[in-house]
N, C-alpha and C. Protein backbone atom coordinates (compact mmCIF):
# COMPACT_ATOMS: atom_id res chain seq x y z
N UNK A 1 100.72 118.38 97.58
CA UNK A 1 99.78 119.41 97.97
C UNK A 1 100.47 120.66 98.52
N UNK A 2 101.44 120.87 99.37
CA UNK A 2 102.23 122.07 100.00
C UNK A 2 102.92 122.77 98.62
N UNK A 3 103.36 121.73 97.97
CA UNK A 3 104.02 122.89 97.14
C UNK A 3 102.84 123.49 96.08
N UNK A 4 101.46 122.39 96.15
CA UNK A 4 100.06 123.56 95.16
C UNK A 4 100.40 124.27 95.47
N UNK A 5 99.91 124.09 97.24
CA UNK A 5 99.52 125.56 97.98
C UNK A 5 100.47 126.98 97.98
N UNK A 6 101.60 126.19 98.25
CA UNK A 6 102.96 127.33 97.95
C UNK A 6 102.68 128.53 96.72
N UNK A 7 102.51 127.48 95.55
CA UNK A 7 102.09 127.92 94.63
C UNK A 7 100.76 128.79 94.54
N UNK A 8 100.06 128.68 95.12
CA UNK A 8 98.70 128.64 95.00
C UNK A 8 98.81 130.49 95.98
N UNK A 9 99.58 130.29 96.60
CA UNK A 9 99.89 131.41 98.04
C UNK A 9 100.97 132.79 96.65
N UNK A 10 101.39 132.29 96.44
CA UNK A 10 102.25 133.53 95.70
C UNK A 10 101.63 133.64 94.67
N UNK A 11 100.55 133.04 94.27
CA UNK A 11 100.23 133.71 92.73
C UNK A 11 99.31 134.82 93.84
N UNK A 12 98.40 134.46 94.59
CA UNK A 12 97.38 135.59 95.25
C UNK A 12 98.16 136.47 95.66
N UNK A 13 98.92 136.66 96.29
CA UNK A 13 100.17 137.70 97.22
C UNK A 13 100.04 138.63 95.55
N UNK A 14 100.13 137.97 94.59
CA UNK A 14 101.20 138.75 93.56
C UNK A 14 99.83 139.92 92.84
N UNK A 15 99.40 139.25 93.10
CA UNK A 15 97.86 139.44 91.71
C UNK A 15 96.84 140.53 92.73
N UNK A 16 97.00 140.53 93.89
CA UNK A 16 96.30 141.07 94.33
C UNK A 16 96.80 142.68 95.07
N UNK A 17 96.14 143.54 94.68
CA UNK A 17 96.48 145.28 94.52
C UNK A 17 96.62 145.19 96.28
N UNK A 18 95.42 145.10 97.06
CA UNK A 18 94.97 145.57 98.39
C UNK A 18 94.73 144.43 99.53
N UNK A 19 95.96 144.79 100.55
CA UNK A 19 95.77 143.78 101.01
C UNK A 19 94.67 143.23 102.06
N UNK A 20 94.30 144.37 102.06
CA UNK A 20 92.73 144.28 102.92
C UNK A 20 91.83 143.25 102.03
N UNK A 21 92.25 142.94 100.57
CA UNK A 21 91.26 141.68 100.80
C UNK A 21 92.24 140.37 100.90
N UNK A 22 93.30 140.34 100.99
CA UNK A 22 93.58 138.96 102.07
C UNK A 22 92.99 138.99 103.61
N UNK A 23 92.83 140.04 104.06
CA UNK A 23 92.52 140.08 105.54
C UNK A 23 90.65 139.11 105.22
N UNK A 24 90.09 140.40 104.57
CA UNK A 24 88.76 139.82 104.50
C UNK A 24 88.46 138.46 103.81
N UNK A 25 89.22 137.87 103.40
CA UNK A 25 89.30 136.79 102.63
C UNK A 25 89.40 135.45 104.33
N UNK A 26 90.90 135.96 104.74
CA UNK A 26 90.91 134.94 105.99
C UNK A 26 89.89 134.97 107.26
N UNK A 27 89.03 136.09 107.14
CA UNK A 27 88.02 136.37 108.19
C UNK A 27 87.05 135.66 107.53
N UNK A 28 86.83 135.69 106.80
CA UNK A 28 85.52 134.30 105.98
C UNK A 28 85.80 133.01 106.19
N UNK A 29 87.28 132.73 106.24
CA UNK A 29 87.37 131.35 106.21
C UNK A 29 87.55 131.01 107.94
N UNK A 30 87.89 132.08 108.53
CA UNK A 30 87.64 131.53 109.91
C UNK A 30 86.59 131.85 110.39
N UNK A 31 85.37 132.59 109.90
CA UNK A 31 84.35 132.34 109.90
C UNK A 31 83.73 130.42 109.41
N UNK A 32 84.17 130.50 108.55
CA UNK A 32 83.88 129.12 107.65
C UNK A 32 84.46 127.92 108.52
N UNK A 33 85.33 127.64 109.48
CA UNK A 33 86.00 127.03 110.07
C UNK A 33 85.39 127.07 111.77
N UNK A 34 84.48 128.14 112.17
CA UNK A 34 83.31 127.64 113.42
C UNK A 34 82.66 127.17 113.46
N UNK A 35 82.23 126.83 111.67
CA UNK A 35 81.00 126.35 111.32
C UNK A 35 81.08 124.78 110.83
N UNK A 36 82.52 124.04 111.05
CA UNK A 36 83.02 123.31 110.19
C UNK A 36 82.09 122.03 110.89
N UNK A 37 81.88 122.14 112.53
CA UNK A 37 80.29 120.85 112.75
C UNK A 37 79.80 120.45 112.30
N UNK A 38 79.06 121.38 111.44
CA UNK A 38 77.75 120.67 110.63
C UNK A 38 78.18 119.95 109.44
N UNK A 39 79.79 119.51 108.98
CA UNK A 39 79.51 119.53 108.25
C UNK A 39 79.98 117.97 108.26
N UNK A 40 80.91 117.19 106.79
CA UNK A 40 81.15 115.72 107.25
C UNK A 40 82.52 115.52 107.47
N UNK A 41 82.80 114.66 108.24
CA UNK A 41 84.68 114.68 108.69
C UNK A 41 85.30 114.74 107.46
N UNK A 42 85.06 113.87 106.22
CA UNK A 42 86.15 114.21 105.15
C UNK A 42 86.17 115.95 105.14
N UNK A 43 84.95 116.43 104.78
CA UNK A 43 84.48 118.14 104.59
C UNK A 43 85.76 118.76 105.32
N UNK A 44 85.58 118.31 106.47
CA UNK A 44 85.99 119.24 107.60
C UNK A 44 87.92 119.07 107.24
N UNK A 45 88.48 117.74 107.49
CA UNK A 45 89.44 117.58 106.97
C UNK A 45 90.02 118.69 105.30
N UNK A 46 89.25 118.31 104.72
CA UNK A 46 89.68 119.62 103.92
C UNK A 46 89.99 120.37 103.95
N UNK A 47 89.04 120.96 104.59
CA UNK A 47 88.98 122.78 104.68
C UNK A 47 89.95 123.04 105.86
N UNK A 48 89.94 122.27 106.12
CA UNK A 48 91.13 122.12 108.00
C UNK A 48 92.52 122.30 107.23
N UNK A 49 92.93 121.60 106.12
CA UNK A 49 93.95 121.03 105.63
C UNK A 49 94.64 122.74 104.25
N UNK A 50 93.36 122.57 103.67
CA UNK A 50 93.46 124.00 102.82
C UNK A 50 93.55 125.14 103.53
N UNK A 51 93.11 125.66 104.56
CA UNK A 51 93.28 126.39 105.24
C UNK A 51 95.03 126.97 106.41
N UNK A 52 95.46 125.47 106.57
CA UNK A 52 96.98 125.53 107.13
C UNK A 52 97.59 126.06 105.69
N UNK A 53 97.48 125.52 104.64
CA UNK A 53 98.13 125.35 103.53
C UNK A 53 98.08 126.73 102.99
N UNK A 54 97.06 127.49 102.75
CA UNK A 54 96.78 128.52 102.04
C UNK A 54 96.33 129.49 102.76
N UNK A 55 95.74 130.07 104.01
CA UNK A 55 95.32 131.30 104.95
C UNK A 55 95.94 131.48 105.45
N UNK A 56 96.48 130.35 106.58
CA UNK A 56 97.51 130.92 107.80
C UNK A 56 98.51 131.96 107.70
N UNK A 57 99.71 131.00 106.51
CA UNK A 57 100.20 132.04 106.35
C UNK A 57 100.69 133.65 105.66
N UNK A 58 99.76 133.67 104.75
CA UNK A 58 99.64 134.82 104.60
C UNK A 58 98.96 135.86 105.98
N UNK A 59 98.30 135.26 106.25
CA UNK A 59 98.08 135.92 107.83
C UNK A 59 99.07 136.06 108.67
N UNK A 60 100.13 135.42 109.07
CA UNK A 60 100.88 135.43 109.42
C UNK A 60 102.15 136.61 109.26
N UNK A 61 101.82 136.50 107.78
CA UNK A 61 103.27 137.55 106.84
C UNK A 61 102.83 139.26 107.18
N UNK A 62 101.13 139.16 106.84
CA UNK A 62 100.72 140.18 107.50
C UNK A 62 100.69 140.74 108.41
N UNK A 63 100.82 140.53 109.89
CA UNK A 63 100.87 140.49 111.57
C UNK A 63 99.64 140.23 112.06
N UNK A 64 98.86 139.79 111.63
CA UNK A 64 97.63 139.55 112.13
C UNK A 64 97.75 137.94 112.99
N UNK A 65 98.31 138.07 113.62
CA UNK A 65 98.90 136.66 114.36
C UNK A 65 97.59 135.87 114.86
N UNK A 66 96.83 137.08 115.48
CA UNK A 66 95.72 136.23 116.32
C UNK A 66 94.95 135.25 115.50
N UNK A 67 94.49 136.20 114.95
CA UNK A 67 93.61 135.55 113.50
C UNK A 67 94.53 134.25 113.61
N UNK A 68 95.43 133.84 112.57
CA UNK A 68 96.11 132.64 112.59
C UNK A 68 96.52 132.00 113.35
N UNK A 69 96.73 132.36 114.83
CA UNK A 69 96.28 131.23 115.33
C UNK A 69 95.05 130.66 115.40
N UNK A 70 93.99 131.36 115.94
CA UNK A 70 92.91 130.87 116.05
C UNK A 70 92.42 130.34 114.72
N UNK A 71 92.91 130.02 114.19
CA UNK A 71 92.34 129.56 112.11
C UNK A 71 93.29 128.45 112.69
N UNK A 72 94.33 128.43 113.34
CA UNK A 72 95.26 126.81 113.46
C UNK A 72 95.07 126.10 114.45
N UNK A 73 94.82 126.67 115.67
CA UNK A 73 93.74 125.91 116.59
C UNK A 73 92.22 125.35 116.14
N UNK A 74 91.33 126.05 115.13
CA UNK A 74 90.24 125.26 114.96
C UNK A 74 90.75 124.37 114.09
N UNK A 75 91.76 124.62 112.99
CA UNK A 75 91.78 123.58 111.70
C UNK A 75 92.10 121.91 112.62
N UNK A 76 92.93 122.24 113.57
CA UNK A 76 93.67 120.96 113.89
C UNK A 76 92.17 120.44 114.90
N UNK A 77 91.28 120.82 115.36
CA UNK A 77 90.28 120.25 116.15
C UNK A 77 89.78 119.58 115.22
C-alpha cells in the first residue's frame, strides 16, 4: 500500500497545473476526517490510513504544516 500511495502522490504532484487545488483537496479531507464518527470503524480505518498515505504529505511539502498535523492527529484517533 505505501508504495500505491507513493505512487499514487507523484502522479497528482505531476498532473496537476495549481497547487491551490492540493490545498483545497486536503481541506475536504480534513473536513471528511471530523466527520469520520458517524461512520463504521473499518470506514474510519481507511480513510485514517489513505489519508497518512496520500494528504499529509503533500501538505507537508507545501508548508501548510498545521493542516497536517491536525489531518495526523485525527487519522490516528
Amino acid at each position: 500500500m505505501p508504495a500505491e500511495a507513493e505512487s499514487l502522490h507523484r502522479m497528482l504532484l505531476a498532473t496537476i497545473d495549481d497547487v491551490r487545488a492540493v490545498i483545497i483537496k486536503s481541506a475536504f479531507r480534513f473536513q471528511r476526517l471530523r466527520l469520520l464518527k458517524m461512520k463504521s470503524h473499518n470506514r474510519q480505518q481507511c480513510i485514517a490510513t489513505k489519508t497518512l498515505d496520500i494528504y499529509t504529505p503533500p501538505a507537508n511539502r507545501l508548508g501548510v504544516s498545521n493542516l497536517k498535523w491536525e489531518m495526523e492527529d485525527l487519522s490516528f484517533r
